[in-house]
Protein backbone atom coordinates (compact mmCIF):
# COMPACT_ATOMS: atom_id res chain seq x y z
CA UNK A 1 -19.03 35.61 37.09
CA UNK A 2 -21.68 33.19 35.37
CA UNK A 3 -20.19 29.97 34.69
CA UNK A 4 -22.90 28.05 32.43
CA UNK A 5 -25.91 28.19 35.17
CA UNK A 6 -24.22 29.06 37.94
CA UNK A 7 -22.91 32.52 39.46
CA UNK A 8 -19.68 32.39 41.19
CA UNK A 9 -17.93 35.15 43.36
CA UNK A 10 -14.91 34.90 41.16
CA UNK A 11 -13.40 32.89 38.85
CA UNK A 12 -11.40 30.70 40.70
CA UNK A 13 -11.85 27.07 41.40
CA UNK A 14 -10.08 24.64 43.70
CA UNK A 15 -9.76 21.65 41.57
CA UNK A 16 -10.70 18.05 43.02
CA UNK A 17 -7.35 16.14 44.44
CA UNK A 18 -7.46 12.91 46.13
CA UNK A 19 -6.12 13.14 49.56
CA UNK A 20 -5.90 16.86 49.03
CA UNK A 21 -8.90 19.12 48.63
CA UNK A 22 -10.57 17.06 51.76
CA UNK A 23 -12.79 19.21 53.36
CA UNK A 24 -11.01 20.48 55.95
CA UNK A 25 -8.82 22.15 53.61
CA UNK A 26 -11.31 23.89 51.51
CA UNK A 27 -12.56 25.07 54.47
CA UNK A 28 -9.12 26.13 55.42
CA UNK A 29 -8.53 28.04 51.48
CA UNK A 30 -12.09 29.93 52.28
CA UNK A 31 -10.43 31.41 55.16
CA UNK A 32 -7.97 33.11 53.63
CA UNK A 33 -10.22 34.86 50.43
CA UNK A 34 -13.02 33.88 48.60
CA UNK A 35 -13.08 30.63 46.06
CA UNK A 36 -15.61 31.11 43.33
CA UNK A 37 -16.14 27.20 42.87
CA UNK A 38 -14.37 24.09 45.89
CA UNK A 39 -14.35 20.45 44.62
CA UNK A 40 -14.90 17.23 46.44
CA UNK A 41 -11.95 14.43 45.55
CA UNK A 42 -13.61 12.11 43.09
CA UNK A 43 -15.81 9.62 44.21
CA UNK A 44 -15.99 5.99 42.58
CA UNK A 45 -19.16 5.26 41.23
CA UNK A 46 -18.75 1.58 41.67
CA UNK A 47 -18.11 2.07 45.31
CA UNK A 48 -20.86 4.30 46.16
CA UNK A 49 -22.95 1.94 44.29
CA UNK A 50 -22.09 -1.21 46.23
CA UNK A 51 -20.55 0.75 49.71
CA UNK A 52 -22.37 3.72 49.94
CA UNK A 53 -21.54 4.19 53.14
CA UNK A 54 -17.79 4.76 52.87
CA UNK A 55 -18.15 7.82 51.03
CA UNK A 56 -20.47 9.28 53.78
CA UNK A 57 -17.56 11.47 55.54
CA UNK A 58 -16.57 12.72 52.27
CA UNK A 59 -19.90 14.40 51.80
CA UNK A 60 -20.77 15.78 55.51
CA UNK A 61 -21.65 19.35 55.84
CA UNK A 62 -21.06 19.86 51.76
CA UNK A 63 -24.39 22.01 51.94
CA UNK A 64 -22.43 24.36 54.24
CA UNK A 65 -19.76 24.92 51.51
CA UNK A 66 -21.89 26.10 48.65
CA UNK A 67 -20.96 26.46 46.01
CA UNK A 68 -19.04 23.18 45.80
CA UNK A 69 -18.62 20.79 42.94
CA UNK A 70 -19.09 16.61 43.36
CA UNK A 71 -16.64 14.35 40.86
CA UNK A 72 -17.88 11.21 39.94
CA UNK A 73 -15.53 8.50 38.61
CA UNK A 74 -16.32 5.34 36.41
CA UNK A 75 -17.72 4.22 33.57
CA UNK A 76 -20.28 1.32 34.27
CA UNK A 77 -23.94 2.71 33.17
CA UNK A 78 -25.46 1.66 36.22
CA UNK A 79 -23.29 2.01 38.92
CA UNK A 80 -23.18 6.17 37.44
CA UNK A 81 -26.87 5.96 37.81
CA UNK A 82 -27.32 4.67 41.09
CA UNK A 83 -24.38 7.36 42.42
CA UNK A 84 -26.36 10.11 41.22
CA UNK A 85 -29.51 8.36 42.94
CA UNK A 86 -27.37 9.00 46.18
CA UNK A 87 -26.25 12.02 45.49
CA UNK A 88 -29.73 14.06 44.76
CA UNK A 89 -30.22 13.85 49.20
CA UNK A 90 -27.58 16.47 48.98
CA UNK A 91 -27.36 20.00 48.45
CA UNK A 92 -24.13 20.80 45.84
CA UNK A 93 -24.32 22.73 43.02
CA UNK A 94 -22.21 20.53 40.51
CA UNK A 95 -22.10 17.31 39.17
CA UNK A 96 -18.39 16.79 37.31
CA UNK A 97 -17.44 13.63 35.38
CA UNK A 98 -13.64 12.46 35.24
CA UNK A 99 -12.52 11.57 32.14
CA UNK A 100 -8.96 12.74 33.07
CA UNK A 101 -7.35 11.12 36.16
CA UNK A 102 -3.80 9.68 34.65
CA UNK A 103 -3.68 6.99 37.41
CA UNK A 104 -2.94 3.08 36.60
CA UNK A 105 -6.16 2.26 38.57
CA UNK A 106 -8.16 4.51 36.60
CA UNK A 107 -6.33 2.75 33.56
CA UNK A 108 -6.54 -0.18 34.32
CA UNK A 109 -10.65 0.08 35.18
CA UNK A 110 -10.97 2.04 31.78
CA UNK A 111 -12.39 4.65 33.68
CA UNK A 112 -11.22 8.16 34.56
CA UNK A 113 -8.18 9.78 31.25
CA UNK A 114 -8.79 5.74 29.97
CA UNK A 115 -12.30 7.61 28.27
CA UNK A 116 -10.32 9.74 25.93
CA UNK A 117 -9.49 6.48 24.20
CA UNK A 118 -13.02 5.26 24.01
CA UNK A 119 -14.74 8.21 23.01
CA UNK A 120 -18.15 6.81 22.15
CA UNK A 121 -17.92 5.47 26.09
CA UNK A 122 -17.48 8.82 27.11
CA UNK A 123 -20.66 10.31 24.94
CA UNK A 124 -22.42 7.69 27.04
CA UNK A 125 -21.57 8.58 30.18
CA UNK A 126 -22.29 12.52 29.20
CA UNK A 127 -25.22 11.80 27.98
CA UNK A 128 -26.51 9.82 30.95
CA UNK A 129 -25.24 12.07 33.38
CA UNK A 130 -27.58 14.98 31.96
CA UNK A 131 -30.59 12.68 31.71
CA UNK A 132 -30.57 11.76 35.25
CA UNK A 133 -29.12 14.33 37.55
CA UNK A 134 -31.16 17.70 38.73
CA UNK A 135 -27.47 19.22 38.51
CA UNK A 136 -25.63 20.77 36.27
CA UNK A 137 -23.05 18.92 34.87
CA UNK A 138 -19.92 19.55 33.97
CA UNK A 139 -16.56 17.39 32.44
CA UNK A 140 -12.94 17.24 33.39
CA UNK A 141 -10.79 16.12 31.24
CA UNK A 142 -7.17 16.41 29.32
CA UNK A 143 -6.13 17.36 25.85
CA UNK A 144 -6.11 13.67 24.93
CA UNK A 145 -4.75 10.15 25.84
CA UNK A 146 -1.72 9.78 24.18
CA UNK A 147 -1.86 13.26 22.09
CA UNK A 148 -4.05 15.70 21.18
CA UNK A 149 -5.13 14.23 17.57
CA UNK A 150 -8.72 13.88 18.64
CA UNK A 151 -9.38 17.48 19.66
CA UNK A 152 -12.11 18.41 17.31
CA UNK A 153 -13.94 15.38 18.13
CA UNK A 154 -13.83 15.81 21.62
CA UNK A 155 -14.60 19.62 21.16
CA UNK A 156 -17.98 18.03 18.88
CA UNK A 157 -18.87 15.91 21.65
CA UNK A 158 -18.67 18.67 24.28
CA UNK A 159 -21.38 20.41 21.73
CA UNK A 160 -23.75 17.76 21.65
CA UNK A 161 -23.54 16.87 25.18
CA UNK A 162 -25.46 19.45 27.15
CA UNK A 163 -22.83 20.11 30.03
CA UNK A 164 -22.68 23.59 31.57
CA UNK A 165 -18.88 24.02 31.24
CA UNK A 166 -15.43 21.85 30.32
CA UNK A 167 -12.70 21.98 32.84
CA UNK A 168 -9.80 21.11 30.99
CA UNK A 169 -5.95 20.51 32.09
CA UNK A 170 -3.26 21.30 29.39
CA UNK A 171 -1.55 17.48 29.27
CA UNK A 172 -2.72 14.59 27.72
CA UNK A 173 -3.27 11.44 29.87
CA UNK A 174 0.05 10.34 29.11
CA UNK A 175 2.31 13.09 30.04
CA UNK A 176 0.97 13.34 33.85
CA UNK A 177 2.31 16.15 35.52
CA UNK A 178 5.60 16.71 33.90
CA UNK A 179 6.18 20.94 33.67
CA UNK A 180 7.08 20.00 29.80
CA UNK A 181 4.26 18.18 28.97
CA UNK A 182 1.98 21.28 29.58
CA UNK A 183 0.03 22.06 26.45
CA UNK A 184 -1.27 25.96 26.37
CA UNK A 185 -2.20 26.34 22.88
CA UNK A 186 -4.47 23.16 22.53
CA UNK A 187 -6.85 24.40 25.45
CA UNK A 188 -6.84 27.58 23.48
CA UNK A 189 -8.26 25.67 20.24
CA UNK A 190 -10.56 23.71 22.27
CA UNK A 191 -11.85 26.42 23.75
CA UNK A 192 -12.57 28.08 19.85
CA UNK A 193 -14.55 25.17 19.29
CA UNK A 194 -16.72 24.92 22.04
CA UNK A 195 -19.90 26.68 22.62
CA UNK A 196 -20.03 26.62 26.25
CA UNK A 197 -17.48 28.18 28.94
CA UNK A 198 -14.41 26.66 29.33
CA UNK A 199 -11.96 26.12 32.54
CA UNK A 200 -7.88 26.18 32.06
CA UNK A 201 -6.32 24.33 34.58
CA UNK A 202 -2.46 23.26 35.30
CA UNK A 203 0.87 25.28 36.21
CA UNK A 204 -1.13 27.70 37.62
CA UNK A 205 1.35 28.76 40.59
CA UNK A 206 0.22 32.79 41.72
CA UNK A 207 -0.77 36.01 39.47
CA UNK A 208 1.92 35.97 36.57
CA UNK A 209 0.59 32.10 35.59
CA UNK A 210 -2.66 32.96 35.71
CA UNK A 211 -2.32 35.97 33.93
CA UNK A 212 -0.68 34.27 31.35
CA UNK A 213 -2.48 31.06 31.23
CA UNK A 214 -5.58 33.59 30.61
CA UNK A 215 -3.79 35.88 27.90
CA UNK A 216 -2.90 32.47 25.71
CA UNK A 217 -5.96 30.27 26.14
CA UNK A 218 -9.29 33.04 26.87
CA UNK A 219 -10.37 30.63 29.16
CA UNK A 220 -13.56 32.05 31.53
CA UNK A 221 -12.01 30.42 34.80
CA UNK A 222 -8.92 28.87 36.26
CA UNK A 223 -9.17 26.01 38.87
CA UNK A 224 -5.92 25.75 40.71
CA UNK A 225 -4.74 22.48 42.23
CA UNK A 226 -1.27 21.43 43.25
CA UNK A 227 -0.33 25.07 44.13
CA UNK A 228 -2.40 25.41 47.16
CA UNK A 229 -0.66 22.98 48.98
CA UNK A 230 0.46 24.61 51.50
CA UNK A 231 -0.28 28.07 50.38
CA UNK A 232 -4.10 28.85 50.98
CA UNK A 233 -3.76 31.85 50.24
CA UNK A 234 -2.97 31.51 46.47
CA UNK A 235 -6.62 32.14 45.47
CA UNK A 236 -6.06 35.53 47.42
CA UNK A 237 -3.23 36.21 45.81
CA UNK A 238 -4.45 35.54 42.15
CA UNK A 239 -7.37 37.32 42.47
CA UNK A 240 -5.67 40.33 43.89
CA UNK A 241 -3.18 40.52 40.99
CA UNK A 242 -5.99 40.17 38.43
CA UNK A 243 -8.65 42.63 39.43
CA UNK A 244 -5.77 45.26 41.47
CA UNK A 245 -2.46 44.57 39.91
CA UNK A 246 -1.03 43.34 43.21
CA UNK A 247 1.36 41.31 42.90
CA UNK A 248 2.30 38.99 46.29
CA UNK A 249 4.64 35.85 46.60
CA UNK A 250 4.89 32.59 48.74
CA UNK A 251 7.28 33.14 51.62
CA UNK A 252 6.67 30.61 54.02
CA UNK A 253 8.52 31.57 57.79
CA UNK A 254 8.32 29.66 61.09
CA UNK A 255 5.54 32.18 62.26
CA UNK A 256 3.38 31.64 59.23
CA UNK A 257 3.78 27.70 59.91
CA UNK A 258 2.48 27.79 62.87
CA UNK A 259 -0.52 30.07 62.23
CA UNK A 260 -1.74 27.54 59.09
CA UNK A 261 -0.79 24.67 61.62
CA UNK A 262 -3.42 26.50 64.56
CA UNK A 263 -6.10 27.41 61.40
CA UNK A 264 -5.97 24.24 60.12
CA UNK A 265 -6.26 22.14 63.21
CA UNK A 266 -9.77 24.74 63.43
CA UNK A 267 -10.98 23.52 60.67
CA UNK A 268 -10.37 19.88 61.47
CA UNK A 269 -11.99 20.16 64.21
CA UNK A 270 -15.12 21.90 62.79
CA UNK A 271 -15.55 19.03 60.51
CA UNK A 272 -15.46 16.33 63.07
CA UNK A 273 -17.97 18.09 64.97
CA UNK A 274 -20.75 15.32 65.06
CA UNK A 275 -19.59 13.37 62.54
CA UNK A 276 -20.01 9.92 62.84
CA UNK A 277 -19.57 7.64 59.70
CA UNK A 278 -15.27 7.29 59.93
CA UNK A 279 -13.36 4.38 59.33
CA UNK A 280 -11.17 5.04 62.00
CA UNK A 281 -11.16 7.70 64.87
CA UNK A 282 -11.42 11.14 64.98
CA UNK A 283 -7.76 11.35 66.78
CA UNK A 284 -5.93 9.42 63.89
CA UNK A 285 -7.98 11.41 61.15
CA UNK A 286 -6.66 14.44 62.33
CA UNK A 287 -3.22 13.54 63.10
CA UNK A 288 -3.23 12.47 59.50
CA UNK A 289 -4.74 15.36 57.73
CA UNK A 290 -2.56 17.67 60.27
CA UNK A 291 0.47 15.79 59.32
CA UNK A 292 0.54 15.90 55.68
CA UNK A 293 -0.25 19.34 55.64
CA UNK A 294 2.63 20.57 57.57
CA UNK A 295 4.81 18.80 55.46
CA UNK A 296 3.23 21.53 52.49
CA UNK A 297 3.47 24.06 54.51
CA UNK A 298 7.16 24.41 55.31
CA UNK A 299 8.10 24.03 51.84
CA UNK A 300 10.39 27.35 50.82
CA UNK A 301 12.09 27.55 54.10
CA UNK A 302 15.04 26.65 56.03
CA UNK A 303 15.85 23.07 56.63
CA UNK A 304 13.09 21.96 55.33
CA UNK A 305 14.17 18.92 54.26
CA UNK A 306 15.29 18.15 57.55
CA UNK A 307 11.94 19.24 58.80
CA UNK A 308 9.99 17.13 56.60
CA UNK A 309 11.62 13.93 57.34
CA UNK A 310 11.20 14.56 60.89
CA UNK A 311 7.23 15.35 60.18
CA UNK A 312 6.80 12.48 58.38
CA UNK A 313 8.20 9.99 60.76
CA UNK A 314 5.85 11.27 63.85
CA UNK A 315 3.52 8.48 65.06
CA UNK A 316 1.32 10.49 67.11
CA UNK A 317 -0.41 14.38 67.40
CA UNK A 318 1.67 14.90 70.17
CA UNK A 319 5.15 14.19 68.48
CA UNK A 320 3.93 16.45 65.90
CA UNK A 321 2.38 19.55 68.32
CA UNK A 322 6.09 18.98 69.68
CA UNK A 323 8.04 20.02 66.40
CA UNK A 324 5.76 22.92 65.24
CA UNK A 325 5.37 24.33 68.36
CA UNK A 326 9.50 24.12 68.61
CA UNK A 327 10.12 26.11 64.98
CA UNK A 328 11.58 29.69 65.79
């Protein structure tokens, strides 16, 4: 599919989530299907502008994941600037600006969902973004801050701009991720009003979601976030109930643990191949990215609860090698 200038596979994204989509895991997705379009977590302007070098590891081997998308969060002129500076050395195909992340830092910094209150701030930031990156560029957003009264401004802003597509997820700033606080029928108008392609993102848990999300909104893409933890294989499954009609559903088992456990601890280890710039070793960075993905991946099953707590409190690889390799 053709996504403003760029041709995807599909039209499936992995959205951008901190401590989530690290690149292990969107390594780990690919394996199980295609992904039109994988995110990097947001990046902090201000801190690639003043500590460029912590944000090294989050950036190794991107070329090898094309097509992948880079977020960029912040709203001081020159610190955007100078990130994009950094940035052109490597090979991505996207360059998407946060004006959507609910958290109290982001708040607090007036950065990230704080921009859909100062909407002249986040023309700015657009408009800079275009001017200096070789990229395309794209926004993320929600349907407002504290409701969805300034729509058609937004939507007029999005015109003028000169992105290549909108990613937006149906809740304001306000309403975070509460299941009743999703807002269908506001991407749809927003999507009326621009002239570029849109993306519909939030609740979007398998094919019957998606479906629907697509049927209400005529979005062009979905990105799909929360649901993939610990179920890589949703972007299989979506895709196969959209195009065939197949319709397949989450059922973790003790078996299926322990393959994602094996393929994951793969893909670990293919990123840490000769990778250098960590702020601690490669031992602890994989017990931690192993650990909080098995947590995800024995949701749906028996004793989980049980099994979490225990997962949670390990203190080493070992102790946690121990308890998957003991599920039967």
């Amino acid at each position: 599919m053709k996504l403003g200038t760029l041709f995807l596979e599909n039209n499936l994204i992995l959205a951008p989530m901190l401590q989530v989509s690290t690149a292990p895991f969107r390594l780990f997705c690919r394996k199980f299907g295609n992904i039109g379009l994988v995110s990097v977590p947001m990046l902090y302007t201000k801190r690639i502008e003043t500590h460029s070098r912590t944000v090294l590891r989050f950036l190794h081997k991107i070329e090898e994941e094309r097509p992948v998308s880079v977020q960029l969060i912040g709203s001081d002129l020159d610190a955007l600037k100078s990130s994009i500076d950094f940035l052109e050395s490597y090979s991505f195909d996207v360059l998407d600006i946060n004006a959507g992340c609910p958290s109290r830092r982001a708040i607090k910094a007036k950065e990230g969902g704080y921009l859909l209150k100062n909407l002249d701030e986040l023309e700015t930031l657009l408009k800079t973004s275009i001017k200096y990156s070789s990229r395309p560029v794209s926004l993320k957003m929600r349907t407002g801050f504290n409701n969805t009264n300034n729509i058609e401004r937004i939507a007029d802003i999005v015109n003028r701009s000169g992105i290549d597509f909108l990613t937006i997820h149906g809740r304001t700033v306000k309403g975070r991720y509460l299941d009743s606080t999703l807002d269908l029928n506001t991407i749809k108008k927003i999507k009326s009003l621009v002239k570029i392609p849109v993306v519909g993102n939030g609740n979007i848990e398998g094919g019957l979601t998606a479906e629907k999300f697509l049927e209400i909104t005529n979005v062009d893409a979905l990105m799909v976030g929360r649901a993939s933890m610990g179920n890589p294989e949703i972007f299989q499954q979506i895709n196969q109930y959209l195009t065939k009609g197949i319709e397949s559903n989450l059922e973790n088992s003790f078996f299926k643990v322990r393959k994602y456990f094996k393929l994951y601890e793969e893909c670990v280890d293919e990123y840490l191949d000769d990778i250098i710039d960590m702020p601690f070793s490669h031992e602890k960075f994989k017990f931690m990215e192993l650990r909080r993905n098995a947590i995800w991946f024995i949701k749906n099953i028996q004793d989980s609860i049980s099994l979490r707590t225990q997962i949670s409190k390990t203190k080493s690889l070992e102790e946690l090698h121990q308890i998957i390799n003991s599920l039967n």
